[in-house]
N, C-alpha and C. Protein backbone atom coordinates (compact mmCIF):
# COMPACT_ATOMS: atom_id res chain seq x y z
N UNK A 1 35.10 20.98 -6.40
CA UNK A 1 33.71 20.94 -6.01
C UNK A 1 33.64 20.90 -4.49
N UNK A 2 32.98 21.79 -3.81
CA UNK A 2 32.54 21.98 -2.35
C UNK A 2 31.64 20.74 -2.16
N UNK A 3 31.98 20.19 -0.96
CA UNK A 3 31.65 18.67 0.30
C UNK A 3 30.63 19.00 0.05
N UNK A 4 29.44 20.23 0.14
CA UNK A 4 28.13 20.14 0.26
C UNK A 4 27.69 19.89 -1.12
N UNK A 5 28.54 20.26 -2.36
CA UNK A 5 27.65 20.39 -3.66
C UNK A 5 28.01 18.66 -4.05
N UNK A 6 29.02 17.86 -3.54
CA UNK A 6 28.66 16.62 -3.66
C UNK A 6 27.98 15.86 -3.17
N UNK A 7 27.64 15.68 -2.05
CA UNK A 7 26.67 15.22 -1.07
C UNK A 7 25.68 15.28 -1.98
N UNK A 8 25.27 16.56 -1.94
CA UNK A 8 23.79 16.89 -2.90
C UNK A 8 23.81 16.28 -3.99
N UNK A 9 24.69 16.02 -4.83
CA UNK A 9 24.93 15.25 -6.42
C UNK A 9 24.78 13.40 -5.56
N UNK A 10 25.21 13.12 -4.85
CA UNK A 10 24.95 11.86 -4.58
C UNK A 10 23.91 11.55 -4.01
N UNK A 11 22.96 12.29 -3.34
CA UNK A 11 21.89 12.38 -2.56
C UNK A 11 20.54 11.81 -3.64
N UNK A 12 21.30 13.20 -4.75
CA UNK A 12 20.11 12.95 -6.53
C UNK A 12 20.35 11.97 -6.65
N UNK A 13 21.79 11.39 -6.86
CA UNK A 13 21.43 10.11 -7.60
C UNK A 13 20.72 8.79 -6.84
N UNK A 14 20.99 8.46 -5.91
CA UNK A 14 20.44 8.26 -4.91
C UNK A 14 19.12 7.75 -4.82
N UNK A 15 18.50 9.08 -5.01
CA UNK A 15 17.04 8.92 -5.13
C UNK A 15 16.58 8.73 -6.46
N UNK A 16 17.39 9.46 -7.89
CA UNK A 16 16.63 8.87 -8.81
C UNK A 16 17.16 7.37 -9.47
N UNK A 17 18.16 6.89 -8.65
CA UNK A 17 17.72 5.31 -8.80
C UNK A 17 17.05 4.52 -8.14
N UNK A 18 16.72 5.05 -6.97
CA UNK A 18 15.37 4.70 -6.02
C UNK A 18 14.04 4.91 -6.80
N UNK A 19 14.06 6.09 -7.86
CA UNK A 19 12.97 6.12 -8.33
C UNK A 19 12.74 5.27 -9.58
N UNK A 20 13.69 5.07 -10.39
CA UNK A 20 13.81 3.99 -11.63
C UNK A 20 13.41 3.08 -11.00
N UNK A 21 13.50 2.40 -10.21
CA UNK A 21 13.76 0.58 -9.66
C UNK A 21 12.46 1.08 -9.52
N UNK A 22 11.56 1.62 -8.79
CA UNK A 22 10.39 1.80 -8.26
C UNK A 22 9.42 1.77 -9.51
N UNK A 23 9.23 2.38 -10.65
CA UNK A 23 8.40 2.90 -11.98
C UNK A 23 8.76 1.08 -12.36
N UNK A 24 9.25 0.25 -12.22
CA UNK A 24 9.46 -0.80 -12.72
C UNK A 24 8.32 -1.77 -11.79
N UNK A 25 7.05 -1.43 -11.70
CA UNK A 25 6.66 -2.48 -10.63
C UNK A 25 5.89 -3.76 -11.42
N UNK A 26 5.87 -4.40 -12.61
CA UNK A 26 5.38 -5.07 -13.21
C UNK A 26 5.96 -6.37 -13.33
N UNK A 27 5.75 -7.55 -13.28
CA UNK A 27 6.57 -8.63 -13.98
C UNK A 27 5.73 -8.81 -14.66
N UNK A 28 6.96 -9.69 -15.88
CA UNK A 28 6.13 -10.25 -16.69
C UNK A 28 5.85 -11.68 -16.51
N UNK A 29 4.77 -12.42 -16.54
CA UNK A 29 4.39 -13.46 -16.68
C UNK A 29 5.18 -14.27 -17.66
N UNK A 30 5.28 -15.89 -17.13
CA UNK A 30 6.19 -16.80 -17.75
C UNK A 30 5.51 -16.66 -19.72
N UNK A 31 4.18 -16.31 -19.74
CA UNK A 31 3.85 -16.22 -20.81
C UNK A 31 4.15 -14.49 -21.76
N UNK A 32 4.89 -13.85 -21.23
CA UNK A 32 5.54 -12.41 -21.41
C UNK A 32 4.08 -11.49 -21.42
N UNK A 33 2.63 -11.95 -20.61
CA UNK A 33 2.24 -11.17 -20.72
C UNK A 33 1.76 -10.44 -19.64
N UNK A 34 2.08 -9.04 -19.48
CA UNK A 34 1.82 -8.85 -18.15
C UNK A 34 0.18 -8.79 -17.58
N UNK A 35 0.03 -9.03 -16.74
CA UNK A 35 -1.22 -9.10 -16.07
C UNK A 35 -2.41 -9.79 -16.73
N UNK A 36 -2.19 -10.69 -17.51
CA UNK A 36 -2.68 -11.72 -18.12
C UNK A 36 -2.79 -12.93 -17.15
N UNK A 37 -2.71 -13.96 -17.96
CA UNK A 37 -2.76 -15.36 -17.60
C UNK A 37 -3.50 -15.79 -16.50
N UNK A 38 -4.80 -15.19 -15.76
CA UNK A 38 -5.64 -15.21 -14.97
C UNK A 38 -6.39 -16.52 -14.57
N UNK A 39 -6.44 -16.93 -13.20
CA UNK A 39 -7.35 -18.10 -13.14
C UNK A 39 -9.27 -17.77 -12.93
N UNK A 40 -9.43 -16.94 -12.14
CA UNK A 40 -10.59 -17.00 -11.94
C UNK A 40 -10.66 -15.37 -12.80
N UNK A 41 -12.03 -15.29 -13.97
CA UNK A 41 -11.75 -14.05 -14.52
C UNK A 41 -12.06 -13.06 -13.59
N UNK A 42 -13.15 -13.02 -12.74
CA UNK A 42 -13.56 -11.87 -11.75
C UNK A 42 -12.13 -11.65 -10.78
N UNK A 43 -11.19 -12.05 -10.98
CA UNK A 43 -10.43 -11.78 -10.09
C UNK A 43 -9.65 -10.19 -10.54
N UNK A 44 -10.00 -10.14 -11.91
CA UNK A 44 -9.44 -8.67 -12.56
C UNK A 44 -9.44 -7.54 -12.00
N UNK A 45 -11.11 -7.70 -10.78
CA UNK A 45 -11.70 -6.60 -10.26
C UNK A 45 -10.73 -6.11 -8.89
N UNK A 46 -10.58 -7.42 -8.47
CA UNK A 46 -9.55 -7.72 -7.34
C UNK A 46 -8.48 -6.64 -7.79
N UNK A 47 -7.34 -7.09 -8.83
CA UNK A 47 -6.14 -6.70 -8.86
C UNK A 47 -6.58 -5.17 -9.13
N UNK A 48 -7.46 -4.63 -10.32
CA UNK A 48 -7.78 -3.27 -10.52
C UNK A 48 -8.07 -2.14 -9.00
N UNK A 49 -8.33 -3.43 -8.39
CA UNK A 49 -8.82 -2.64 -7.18
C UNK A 49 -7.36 -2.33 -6.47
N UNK A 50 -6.65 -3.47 -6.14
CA UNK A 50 -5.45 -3.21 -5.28
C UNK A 50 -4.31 -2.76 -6.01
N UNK A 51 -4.59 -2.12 -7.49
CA UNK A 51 -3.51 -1.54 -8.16
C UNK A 51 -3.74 0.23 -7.42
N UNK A 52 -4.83 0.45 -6.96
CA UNK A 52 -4.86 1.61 -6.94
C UNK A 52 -5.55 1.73 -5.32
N UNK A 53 -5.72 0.99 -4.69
CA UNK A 53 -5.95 0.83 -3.05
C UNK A 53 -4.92 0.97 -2.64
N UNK A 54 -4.04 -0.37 -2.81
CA UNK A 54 -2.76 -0.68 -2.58
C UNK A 54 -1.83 -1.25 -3.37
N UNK A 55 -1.66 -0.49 -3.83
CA UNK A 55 0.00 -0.71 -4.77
C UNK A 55 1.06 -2.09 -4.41
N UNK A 56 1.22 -1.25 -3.16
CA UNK A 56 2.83 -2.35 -2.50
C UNK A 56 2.01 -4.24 -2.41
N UNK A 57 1.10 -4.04 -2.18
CA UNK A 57 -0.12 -5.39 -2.19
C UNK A 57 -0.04 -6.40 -3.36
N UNK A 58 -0.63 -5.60 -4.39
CA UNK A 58 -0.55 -5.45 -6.04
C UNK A 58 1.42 -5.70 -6.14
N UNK A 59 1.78 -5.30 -5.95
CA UNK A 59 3.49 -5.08 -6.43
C UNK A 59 4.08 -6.59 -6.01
N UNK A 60 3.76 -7.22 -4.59
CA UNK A 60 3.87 -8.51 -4.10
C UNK A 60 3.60 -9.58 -4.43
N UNK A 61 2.52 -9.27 -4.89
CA UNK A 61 1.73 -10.51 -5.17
C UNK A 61 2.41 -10.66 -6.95
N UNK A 62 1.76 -9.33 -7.70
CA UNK A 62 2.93 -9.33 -9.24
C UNK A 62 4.35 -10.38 -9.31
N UNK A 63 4.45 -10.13 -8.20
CA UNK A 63 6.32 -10.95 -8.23
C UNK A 63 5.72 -12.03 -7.58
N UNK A 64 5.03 -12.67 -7.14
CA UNK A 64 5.40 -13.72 -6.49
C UNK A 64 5.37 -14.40 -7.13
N UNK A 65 4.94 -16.00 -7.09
CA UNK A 65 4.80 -17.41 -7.38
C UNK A 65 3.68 -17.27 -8.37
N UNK A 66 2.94 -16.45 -7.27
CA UNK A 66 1.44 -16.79 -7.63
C UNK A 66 0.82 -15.90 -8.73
N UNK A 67 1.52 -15.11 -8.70
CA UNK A 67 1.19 -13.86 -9.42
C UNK A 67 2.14 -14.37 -10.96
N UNK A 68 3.46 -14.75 -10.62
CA UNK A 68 3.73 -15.32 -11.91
C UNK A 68 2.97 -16.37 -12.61
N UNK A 69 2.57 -17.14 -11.87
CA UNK A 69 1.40 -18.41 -12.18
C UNK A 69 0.22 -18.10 -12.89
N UNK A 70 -0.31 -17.06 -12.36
CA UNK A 70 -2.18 -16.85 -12.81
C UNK A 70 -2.58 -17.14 -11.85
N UNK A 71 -2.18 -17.09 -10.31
CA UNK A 71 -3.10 -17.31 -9.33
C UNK A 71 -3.79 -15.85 -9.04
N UNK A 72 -4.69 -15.46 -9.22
CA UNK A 72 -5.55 -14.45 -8.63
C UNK A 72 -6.15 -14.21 -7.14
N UNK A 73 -6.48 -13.29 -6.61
CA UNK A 73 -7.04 -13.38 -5.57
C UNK A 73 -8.16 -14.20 -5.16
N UNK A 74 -8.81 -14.33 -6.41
CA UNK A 74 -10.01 -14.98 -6.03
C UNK A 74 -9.84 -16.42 -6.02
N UNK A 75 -8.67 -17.04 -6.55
CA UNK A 75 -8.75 -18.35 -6.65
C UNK A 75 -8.48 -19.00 -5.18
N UNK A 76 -7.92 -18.06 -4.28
CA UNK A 76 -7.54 -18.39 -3.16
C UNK A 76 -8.56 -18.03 -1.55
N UNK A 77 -8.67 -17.10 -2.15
CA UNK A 77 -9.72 -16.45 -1.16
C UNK A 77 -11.70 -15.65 -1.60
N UNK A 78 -11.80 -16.52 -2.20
CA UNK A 78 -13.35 -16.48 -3.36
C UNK A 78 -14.12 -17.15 -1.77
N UNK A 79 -14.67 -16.09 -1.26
CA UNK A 79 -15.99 -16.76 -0.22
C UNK A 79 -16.96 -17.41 -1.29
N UNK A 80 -17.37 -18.71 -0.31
CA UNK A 80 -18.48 -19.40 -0.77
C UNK A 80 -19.91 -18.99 -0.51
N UNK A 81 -20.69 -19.68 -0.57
CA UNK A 81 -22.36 -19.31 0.09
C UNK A 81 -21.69 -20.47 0.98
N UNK A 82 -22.22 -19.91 2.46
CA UNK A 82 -22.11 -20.57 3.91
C UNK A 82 -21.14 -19.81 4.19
N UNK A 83 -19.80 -19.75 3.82
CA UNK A 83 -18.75 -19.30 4.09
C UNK A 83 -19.26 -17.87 5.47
């Protein structure tokens, strides 16, 4: 096999395990359900929104603490009246 036609075979693979790991952007919640276990319900609008605003946002928060928890956006950052 010619240096260039391997390169290119490692290059693919490469990227389509860059792309597997990537199609995986979900955790599951300690309760196995994903995108469940919500604290404030309006916060749904939140995540629906930054699933498709911003992904990598949505993808962070999914994995974190808080996101494993049921912390929502809104439980943290919900303006008040005065606010």
């Amino acid at each position: 096999m010619q240096m260039r036609t391997k390169m290119q075979l490692g290059l693919l693979c490469v990227i389509l395990t860059g792309l597997g790991f990537s199609l995986n952007t979900q955790a599951a919640r300690p309760a196995g359900e994903i995108d469940k276990d919500w604290g404030d319900p309006k916060g749904q609008e939140c995540i629906d929104c930054h699933m498709i605003e911003n992904p990598g946002l949505h993808q962070e928060w999914n994995n974190s603490q808080h996101g494993q928890n049921g912390v929502n956006c809104l439980d943290c950052h919900k303006a008040e009246k005065g606010d």
